[in-house]
N, C-alpha and C. Protein backbone atom coordinates (compact mmCIF):
# COMPACT_ATOMS: atom_id res chain seq x y z
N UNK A 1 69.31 -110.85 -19.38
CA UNK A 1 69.18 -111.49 -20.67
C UNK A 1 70.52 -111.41 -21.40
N UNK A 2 70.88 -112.51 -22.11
CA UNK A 2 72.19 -112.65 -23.27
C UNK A 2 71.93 -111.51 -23.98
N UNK A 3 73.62 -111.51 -23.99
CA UNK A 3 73.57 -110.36 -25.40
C UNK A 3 72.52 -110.69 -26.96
N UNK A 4 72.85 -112.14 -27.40
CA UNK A 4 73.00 -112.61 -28.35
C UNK A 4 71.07 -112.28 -28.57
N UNK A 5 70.71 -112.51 -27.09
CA UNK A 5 68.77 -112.22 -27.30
C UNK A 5 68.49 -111.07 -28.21
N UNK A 6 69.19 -110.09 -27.24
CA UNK A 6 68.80 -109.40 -28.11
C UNK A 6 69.18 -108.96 -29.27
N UNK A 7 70.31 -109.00 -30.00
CA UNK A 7 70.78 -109.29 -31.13
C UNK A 7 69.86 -110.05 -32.09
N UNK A 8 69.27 -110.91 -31.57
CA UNK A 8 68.56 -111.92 -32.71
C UNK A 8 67.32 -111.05 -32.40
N UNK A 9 66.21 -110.83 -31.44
CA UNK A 9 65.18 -109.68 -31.12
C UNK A 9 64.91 -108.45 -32.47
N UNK A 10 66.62 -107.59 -32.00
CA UNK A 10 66.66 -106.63 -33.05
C UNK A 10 66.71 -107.16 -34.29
N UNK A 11 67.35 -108.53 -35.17
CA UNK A 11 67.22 -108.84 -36.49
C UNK A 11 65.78 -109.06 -36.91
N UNK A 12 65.54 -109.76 -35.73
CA UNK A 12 63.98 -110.39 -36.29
C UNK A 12 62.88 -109.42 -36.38
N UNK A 13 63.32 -107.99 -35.84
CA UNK A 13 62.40 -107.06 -36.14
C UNK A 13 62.51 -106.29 -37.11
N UNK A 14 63.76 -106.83 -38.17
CA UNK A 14 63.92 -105.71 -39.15
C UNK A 14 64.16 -106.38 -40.60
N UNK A 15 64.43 -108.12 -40.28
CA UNK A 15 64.27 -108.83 -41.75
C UNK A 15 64.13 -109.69 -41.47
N UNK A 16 63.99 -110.76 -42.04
CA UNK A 16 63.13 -111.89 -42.46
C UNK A 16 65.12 -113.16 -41.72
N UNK A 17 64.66 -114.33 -41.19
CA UNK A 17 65.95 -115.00 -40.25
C UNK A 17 66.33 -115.89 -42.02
N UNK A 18 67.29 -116.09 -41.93
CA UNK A 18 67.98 -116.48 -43.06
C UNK A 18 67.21 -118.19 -43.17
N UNK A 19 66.73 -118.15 -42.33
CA UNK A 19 65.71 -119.87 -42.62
C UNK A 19 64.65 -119.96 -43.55
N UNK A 20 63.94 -118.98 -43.66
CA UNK A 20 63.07 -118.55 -44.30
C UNK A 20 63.49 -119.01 -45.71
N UNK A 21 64.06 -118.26 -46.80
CA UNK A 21 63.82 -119.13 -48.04
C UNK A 21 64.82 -120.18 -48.05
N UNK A 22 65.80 -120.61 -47.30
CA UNK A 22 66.53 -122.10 -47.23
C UNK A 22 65.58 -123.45 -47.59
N UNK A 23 65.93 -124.42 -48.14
CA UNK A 23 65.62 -125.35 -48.47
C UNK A 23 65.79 -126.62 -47.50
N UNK A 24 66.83 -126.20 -46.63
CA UNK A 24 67.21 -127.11 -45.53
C UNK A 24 66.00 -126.79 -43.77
N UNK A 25 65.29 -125.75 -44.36
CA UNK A 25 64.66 -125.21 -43.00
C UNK A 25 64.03 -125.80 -42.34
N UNK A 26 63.42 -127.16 -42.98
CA UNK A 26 61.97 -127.88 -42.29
C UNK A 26 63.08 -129.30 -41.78
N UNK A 27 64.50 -129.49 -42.67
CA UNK A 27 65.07 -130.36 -41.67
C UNK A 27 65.62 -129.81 -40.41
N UNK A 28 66.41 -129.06 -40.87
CA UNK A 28 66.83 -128.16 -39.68
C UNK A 28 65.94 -128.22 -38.31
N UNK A 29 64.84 -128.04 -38.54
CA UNK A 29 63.71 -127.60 -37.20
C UNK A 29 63.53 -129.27 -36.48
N UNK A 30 63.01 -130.22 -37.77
CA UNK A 30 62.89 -131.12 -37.01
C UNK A 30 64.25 -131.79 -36.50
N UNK A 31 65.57 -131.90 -36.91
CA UNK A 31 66.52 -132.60 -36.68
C UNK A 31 67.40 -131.56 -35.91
N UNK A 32 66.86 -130.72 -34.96
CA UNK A 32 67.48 -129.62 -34.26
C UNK A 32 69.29 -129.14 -34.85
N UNK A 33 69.24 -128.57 -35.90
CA UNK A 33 70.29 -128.09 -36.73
C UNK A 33 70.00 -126.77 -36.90
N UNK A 34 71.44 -126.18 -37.03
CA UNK A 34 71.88 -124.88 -37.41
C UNK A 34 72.84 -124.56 -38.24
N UNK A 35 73.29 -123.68 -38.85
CA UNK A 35 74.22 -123.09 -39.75
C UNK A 35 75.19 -122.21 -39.33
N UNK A 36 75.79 -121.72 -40.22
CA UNK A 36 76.79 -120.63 -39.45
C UNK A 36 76.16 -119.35 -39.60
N UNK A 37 75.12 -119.38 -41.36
CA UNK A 37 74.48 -118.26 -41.46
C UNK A 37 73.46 -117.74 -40.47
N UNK A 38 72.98 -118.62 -39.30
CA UNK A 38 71.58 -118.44 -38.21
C UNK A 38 73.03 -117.76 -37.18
N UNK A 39 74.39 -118.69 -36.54
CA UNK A 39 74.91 -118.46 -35.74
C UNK A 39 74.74 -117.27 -36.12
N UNK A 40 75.19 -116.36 -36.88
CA UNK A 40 75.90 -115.10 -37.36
C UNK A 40 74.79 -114.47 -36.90
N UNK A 41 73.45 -114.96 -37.86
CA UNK A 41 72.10 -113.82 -37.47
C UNK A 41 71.70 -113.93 -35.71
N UNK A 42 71.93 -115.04 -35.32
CA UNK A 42 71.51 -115.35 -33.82
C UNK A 42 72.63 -114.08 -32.78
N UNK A 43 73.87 -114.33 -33.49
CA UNK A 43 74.57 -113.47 -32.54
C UNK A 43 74.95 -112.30 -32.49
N UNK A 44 74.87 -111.50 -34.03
CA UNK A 44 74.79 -110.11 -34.54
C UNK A 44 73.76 -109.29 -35.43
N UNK A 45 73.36 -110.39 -35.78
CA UNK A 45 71.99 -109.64 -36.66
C UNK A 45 71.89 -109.69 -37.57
N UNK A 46 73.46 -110.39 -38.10
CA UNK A 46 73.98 -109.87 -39.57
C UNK A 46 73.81 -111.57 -40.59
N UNK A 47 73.21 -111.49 -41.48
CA UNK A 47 73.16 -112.70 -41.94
C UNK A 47 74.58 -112.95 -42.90
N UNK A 48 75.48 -113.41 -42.76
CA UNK A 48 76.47 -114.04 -43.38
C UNK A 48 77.07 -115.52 -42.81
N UNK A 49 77.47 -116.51 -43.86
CA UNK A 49 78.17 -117.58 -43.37
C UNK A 49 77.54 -118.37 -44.08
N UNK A 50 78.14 -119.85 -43.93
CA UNK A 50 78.14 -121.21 -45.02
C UNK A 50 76.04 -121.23 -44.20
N UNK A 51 75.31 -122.21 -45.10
CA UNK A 51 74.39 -122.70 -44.63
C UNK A 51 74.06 -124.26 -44.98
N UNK A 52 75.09 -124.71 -44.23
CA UNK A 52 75.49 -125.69 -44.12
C UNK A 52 75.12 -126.58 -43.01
N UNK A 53 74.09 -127.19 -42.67
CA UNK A 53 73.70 -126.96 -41.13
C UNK A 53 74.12 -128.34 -40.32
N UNK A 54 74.29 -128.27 -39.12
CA UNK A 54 75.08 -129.59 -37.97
C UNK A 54 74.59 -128.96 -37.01
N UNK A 55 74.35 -130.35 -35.81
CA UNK A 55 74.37 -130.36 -34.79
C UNK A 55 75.12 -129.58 -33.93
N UNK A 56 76.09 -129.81 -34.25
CA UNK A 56 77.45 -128.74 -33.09
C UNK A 56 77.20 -127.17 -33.07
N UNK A 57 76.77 -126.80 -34.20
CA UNK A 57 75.93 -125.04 -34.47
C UNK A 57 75.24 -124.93 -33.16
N UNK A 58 74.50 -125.96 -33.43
CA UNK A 58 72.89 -125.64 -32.69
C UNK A 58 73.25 -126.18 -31.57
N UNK A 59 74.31 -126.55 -31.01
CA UNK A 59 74.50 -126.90 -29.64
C UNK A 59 75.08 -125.45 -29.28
N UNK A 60 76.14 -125.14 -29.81
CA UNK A 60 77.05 -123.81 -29.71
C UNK A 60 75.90 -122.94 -28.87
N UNK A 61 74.90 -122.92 -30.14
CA UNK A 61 73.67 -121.59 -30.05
C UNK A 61 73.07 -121.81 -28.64
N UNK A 62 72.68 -122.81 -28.87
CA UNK A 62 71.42 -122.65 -27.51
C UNK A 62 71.86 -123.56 -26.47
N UNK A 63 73.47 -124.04 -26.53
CA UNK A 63 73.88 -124.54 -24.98
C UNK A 63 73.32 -125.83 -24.46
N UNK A 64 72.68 -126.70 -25.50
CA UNK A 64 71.95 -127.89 -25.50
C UNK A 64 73.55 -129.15 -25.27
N UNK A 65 73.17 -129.75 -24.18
CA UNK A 65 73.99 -131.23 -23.91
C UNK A 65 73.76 -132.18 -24.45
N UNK A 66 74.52 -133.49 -24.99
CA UNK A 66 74.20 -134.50 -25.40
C UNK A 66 73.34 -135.20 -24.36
N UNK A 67 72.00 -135.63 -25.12
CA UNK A 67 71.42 -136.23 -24.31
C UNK A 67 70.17 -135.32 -23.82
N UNK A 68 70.22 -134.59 -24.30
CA UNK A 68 69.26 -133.73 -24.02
C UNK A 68 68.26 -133.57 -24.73
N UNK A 69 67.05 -133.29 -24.36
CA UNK A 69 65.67 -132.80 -25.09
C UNK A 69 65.70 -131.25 -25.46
């Protein structure tokens, strides 16, 4: 397993993912977007960064290709 699993594993067992009170969260999910503040929590645990959210995040994160489902 990625480091980053468990990194996000251990956050999600100890606070709440920075999506939660965002206002952008329900686009985000459906228009597969991310922030820098999720990168940060996805890859250390630590919630900091713009929440600003794009495509290119959420490719970074989860390794998704153009063209892809």
């Amino acid at each position: 397993m990625k480091r980053e699993y468990f990194s996000l594993a251990r956050a999600i067992a100890s606070e709440d993912a920075p999506c939660i009170p965002c206002v952008e969260y329900k686009r985000c999910a459906e228009s597969r977007l991310a922030c820098e503040s999720y990168k940060n929590y996805y890859e250390t645990g630590e919630i900091m960064g713009s929440r600003k959210p794009n495509k290119v995040i959420y490719r970074d994160i989860f390794d998704v290709g153009f063209g892809s489902t």
